[in-house]
Protein backbone atom coordinates (compact mmCIF):
# COMPACT_ATOMS: atom_id res chain seq x y z
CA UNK A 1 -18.83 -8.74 -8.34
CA UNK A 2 -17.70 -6.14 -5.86
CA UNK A 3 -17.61 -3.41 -8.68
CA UNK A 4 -20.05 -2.53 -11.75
CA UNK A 5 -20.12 -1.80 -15.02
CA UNK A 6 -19.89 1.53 -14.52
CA UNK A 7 -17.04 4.01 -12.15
CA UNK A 8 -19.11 5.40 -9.28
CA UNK A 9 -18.56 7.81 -6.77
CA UNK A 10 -21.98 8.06 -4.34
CA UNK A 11 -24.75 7.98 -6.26
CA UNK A 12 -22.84 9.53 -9.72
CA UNK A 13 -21.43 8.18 -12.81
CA UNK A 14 -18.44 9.20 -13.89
CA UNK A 15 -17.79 6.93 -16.72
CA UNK A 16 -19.31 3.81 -18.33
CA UNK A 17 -16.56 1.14 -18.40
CA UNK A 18 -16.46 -0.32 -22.46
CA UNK A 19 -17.20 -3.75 -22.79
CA UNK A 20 -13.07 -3.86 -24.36
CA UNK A 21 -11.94 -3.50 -20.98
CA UNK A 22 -10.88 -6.01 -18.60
CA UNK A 23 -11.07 -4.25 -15.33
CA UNK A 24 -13.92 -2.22 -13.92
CA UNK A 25 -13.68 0.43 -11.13
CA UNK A 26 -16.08 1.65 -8.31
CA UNK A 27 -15.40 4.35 -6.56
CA UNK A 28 -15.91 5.02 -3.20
CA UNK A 29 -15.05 8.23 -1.25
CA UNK A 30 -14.07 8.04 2.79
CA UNK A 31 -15.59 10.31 5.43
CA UNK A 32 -17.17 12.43 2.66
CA UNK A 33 -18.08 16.03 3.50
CA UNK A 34 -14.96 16.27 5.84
CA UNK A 35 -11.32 17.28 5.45
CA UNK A 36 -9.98 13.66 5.37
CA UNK A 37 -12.55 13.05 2.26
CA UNK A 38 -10.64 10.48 0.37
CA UNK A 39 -11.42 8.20 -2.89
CA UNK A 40 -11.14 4.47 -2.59
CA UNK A 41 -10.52 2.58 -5.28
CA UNK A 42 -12.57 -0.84 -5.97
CA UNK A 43 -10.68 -2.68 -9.36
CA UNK A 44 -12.21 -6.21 -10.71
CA UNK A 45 -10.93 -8.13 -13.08
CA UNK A 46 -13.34 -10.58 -14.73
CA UNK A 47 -11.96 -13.79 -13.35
CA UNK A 48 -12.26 -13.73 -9.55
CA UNK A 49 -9.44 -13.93 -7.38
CA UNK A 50 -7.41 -12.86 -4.06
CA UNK A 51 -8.53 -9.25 -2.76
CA UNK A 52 -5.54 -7.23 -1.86
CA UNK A 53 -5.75 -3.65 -0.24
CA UNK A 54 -3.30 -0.99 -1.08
CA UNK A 55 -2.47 2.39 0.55
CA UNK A 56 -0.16 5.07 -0.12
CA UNK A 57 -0.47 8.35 1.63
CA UNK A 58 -0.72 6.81 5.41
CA UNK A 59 1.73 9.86 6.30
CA UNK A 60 1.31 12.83 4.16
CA UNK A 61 5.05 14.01 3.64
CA UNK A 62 5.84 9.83 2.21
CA UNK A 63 5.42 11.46 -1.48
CA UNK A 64 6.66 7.78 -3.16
CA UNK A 65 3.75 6.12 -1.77
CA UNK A 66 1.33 8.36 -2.77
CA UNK A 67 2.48 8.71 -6.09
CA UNK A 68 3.24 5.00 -6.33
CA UNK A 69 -0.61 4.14 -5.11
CA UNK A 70 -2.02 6.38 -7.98
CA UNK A 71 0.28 3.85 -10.31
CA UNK A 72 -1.33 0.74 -8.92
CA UNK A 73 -4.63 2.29 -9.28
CA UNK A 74 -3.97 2.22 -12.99
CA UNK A 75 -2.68 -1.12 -13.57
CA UNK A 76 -4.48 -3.85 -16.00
CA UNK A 77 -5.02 -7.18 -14.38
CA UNK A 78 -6.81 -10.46 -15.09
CA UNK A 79 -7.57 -12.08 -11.87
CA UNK A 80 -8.77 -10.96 -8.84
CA UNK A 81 -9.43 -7.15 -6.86
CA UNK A 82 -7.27 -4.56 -6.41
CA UNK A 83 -8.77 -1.64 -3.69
CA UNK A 84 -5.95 1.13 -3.64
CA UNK A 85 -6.73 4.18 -1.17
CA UNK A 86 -3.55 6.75 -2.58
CA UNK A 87 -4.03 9.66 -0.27
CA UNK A 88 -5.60 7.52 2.84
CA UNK A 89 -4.35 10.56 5.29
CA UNK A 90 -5.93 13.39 2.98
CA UNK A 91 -5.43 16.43 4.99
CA UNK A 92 -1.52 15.48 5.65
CA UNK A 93 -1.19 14.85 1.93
CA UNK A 94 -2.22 18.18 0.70
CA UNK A 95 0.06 19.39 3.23
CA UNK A 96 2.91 17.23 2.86
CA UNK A 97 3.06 16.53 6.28
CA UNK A 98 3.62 13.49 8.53
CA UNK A 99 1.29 13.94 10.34
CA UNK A 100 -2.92 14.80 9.88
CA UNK A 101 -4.82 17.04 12.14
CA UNK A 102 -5.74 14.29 14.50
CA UNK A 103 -1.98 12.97 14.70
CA UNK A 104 -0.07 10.15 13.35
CA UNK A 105 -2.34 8.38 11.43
CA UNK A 106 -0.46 4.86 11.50
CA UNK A 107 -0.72 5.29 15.17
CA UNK A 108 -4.59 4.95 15.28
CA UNK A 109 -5.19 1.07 15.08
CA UNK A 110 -5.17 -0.42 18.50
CA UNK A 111 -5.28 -4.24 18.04
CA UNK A 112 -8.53 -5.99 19.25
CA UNK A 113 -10.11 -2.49 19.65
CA UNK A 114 -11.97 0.15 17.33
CA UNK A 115 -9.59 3.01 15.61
CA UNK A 116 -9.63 5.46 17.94
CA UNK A 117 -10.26 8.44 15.19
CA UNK A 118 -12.52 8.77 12.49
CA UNK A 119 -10.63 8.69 9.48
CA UNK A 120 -8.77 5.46 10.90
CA UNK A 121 -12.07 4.25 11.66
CA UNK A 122 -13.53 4.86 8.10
CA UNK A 123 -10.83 2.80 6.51
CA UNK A 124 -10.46 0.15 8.94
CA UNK A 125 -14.09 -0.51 8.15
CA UNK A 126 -13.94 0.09 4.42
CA UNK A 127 -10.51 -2.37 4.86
CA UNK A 128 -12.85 -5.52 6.48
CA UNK A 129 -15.67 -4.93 4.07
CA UNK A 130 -13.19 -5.75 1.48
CA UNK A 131 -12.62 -8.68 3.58
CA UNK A 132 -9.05 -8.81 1.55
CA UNK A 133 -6.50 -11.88 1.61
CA UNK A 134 -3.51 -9.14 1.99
CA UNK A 135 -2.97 -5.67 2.69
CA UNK A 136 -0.68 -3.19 1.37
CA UNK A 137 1.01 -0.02 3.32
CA UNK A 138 3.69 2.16 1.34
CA UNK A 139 5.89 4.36 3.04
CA UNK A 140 9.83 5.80 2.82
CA UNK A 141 11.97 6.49 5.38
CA UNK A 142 14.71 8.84 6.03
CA UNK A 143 17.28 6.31 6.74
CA UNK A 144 18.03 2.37 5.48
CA UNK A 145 16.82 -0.49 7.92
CA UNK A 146 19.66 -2.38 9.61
CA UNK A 147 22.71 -0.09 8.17
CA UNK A 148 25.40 2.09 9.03
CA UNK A 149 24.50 4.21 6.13
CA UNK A 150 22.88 7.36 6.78
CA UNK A 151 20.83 8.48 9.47
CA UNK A 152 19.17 5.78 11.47
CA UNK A 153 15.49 5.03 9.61
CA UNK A 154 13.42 1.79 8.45
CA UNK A 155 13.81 2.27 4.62
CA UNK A 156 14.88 -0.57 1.80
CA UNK A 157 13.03 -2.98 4.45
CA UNK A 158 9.39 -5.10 4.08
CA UNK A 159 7.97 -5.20 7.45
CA UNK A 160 5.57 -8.45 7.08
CA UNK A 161 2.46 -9.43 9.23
CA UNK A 162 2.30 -12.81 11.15
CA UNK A 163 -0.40 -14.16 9.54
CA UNK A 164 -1.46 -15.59 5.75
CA UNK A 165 2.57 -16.40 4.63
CA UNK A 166 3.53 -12.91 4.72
CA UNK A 167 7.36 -13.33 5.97
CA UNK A 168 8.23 -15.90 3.53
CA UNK A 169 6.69 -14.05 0.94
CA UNK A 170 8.62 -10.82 1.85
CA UNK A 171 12.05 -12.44 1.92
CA UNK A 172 11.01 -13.67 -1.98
CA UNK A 173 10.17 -10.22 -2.76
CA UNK A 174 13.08 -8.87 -1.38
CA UNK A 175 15.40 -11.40 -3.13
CA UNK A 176 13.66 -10.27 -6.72
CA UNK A 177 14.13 -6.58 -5.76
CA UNK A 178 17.46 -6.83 -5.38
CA UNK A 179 18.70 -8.67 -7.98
CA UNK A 180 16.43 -6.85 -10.72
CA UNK A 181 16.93 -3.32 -9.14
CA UNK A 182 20.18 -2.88 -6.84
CA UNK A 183 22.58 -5.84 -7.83
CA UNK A 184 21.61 -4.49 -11.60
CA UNK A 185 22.23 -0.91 -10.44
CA UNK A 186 25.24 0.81 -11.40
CA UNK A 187 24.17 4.00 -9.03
CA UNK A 188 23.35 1.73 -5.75
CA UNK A 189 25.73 -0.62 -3.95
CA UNK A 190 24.84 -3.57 -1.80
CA UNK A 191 24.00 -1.15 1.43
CA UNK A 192 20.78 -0.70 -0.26
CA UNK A 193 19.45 -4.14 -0.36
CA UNK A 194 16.03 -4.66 0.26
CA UNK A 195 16.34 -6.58 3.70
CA UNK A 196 13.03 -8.27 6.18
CA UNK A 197 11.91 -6.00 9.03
CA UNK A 198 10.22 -7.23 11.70
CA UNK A 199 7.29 -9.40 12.02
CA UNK A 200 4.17 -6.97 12.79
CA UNK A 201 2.35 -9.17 15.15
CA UNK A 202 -0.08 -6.39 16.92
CA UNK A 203 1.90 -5.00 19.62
CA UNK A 204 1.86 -1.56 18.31
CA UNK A 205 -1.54 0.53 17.22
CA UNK A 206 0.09 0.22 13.61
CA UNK A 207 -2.47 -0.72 10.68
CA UNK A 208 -0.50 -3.55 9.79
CA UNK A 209 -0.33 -5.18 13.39
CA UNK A 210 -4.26 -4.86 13.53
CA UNK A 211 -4.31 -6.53 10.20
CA UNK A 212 -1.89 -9.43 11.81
CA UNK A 213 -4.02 -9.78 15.19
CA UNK A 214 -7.54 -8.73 13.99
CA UNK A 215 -7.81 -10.32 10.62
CA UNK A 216 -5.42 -12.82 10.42
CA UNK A 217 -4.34 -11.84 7.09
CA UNK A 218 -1.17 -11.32 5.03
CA UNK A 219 0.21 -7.32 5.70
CA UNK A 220 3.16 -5.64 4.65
CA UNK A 221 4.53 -2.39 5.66
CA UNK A 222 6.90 -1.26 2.62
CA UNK A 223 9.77 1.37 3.21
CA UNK A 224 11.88 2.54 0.53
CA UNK A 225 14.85 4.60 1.57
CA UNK A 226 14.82 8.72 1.13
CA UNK A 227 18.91 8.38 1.95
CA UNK A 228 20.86 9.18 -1.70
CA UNK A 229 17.29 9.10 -4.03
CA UNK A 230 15.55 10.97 -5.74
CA UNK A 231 11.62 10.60 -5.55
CA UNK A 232 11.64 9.03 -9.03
CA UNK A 233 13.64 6.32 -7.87
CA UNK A 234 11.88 5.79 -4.61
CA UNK A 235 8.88 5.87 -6.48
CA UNK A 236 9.70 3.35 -8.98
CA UNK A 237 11.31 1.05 -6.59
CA UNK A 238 7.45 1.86 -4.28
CA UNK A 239 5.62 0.36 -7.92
CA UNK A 240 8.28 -2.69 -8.00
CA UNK A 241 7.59 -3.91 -4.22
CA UNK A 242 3.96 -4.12 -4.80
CA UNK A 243 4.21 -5.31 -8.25
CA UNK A 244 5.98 -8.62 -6.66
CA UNK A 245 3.92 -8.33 -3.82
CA UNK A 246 0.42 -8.25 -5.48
CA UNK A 247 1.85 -11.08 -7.94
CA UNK A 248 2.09 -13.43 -5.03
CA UNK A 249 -1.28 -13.31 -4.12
CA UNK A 250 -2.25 -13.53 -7.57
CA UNK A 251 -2.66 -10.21 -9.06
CA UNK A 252 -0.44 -10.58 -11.74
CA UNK A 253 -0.57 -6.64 -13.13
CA UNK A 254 0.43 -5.36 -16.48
CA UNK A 255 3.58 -3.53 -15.02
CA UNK A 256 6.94 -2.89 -17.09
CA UNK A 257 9.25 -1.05 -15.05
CA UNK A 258 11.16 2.18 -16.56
């Protein structure tokens, strides 16, 4: 088991895990002693499974993804491991900006080449000791991917990797979405249908392109739209996408949507 019986972070325990529950948690905390200190969340259920990777907070000011990350964090689950970094760019998150001290972080991860900071470094690492089957990114965007509405932007949109199934598993996702949470929506029309971005293959320094061309593995790089929501909304619709997501790599989480 990657985990214990116990939640850790360093050499502390911060709870004992009751033989009642079904998941345990370690805790592990990124570039500790610096201002991009960060937990990382290790969840196992008792029957093993896929490992998926989840991250919200990539770019600071992305609020959805964040709070959505600290959701998933807190989901029950039977099968498999769940590692969920919410606040991945720490510095730009309590600052609710884009951007960290050392720049865009999601700029950072140069295919077939180290991270070239250390904070993109730490969780690239952290990221292949988890050796996962799929990997997670949440974002929003100011605009809606492929539309006339609104300003120009990549939101409502699942960006897959080329690797591990991830674009036919993307365009499923995207036809659940839509029929459970826009087609059923009496607030949203049909401009905010959640539509396939491109495939990330590594030609940008992207995390999700270095999980296509270094790892091989199944990626996504989730949008929602900031256009006419509110963060509840873009929230909710963040938990839904990787709810589906984590389902098809066999994570099936105890999620009920509001």
């Amino acid at each position: 088991m990657v985990g214990g019986s116990a939640t850790v972070l360093g050499s502390f325990t911060l709870g004992a895990v009751s033989a009642e529950e079904s998941v345990t948690e370690e805790v592990r905390t990124l570039r500790s002693g610096t201002r991009y200190e960060t937990p990382a969340y290790i969840r196992e259920a008792p029957t093993a499974g896929e490992t998926v990777v989840v991250l919200g907070g990539v770019h600071g000011s992305e609020q959805a993804g964040i709070d959505a990350a600290h959701t998933v964090r807190e989901w029950e689950f039977e099968q498999g491991t769940l590692v969920v970094i919410p606040e991945a760019n720490a510095p730009a998150v309590r600052d609710s900006t884009y951007s960290g001290p050392d720049g865009d972080l999601n700029q950072q991860f140069p295919s077939g080449r180290s991270p070239t900071t250390s904070i993109a470094e730490a969780i690239w690492g952290f990221i292949t000791e988890m050796d996962p089957a799929a990997v997670i990114d949440m974002h929003s965007s100011m605009g809606i991917w492929g539309s006339s509405r609104g300003p120009s932007g990549f939101g409502q949109a699942i960006f897959p990797s080329a690797a591990g199934g991830s674009r036919e598993i993307a365009g499923r996702v995207n036809r659940l979405l839509n029929d459970d949470l826009i087609h059923a929506s009496e607030e949203y029309d049909n401009a905010y249908e959640f539509t396939l971005g491109n495939t990330l293959a590594g030609e940008h320094p992207r995390l999700i392109h270095k999980v296509a061309a270094d790892l091989g593995r199944a990626g996504y790089l989730t949008e929602v739209t900031r256009h006419g929501t509110d963060l509840a909304t873009r929230t909710r619709w963040s938990e839904a996408v990787a709810a589906e997501l984590l389902e098809n790599h066999g994570i099936v989480a105890e999620y009920t949507p509001e």
